[in-house]
Protein backbone atom coordinates (compact mmCIF):
# COMPACT_ATOMS: atom_id res chain seq x y z
CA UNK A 1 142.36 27.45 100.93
CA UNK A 2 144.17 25.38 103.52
CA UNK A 3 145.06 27.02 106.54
CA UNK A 4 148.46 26.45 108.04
CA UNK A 5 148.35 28.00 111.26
CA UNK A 6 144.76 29.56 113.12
CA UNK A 7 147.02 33.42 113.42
CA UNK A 8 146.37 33.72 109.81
CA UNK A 9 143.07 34.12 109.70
CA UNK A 10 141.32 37.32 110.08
CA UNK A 11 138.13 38.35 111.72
CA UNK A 12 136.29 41.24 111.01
CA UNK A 13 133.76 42.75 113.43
CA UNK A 14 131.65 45.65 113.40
CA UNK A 15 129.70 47.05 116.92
CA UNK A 16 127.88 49.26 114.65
CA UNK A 17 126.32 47.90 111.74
CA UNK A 18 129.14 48.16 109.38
CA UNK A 19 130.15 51.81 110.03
CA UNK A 20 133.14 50.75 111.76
CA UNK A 21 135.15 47.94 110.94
CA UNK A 22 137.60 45.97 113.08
CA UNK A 23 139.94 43.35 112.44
CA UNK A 24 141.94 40.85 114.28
CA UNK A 25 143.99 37.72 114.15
CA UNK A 26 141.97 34.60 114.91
CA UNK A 27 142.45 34.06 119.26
CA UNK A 28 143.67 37.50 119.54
CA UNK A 29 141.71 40.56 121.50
CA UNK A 30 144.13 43.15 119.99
CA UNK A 31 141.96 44.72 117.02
CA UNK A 32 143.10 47.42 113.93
CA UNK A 33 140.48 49.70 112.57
CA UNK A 34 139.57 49.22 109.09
CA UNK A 35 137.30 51.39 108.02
CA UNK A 36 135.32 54.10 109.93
CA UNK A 37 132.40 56.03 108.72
CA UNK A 38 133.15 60.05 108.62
CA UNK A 39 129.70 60.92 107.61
CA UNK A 40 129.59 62.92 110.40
CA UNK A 41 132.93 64.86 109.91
CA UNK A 42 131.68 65.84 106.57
CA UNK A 43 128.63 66.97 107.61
CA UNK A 44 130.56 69.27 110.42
CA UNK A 45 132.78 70.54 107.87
CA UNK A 46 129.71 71.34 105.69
CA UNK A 47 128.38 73.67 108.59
CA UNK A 48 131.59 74.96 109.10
CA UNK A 49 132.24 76.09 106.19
CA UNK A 50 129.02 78.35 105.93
CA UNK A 51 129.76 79.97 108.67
CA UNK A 52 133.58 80.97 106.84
CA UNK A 53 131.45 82.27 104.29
CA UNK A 54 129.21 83.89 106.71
CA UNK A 55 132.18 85.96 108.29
CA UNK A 56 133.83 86.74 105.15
CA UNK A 57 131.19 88.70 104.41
CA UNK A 58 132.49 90.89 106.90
CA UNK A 59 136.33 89.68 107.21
CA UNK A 60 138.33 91.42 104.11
CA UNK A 61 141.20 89.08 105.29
CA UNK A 62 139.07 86.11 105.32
CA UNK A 63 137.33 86.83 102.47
CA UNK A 64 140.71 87.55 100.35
CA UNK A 65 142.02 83.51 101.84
CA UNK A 66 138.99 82.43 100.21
CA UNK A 67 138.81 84.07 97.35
CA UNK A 68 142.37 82.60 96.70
CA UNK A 69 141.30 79.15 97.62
CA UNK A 70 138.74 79.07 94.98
CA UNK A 71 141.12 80.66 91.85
CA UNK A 72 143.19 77.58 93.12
CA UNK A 73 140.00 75.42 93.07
CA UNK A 74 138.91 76.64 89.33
CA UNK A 75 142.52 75.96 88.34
CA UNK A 76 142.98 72.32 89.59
CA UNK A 77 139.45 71.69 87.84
CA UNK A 78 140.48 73.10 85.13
CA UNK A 79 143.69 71.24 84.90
CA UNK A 80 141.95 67.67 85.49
CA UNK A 81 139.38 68.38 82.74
């Protein structure tokens, strides 16, 4: 590949070992996120989610919502099999 003009190559740079990825134009400091690692959103999520179930136990309201969610769930999983 021959390379016409030095703005059309891209750098990409991680400060984290790959978890986050940047990348910029060659000579420029301005930098776009690429890819980010939301491990740890998932993992919140994960412990949120118990403790929805937890108060449902005790939530009729809450408990109905999710009892809702999951006919919905069974449906779609239904429907893609």
């Amino acid at each position: 590949m021959i390379v016409k003009n030095i703005e059309e190559v891209l750098i990409y740079e991680s400060p984290d070992g790959g978890k986050t990825v940047y990348s910029r134009k060659s000579g420029s400091s301005e930098r776009e996120m690429v890819k980010e690692d939301n491990t740890q959103n998932v993992v919140t999520r994960w412990y949120e989610w118990r403790n929805i179930l937890r108060l449902a136990e005790t939530e009729p309201t809450l408990a109905d919502v999710i009892n809702k969610a999951e006919v919905v769930y069974a449906l779609i999983k239904k429907e893609k099999n």
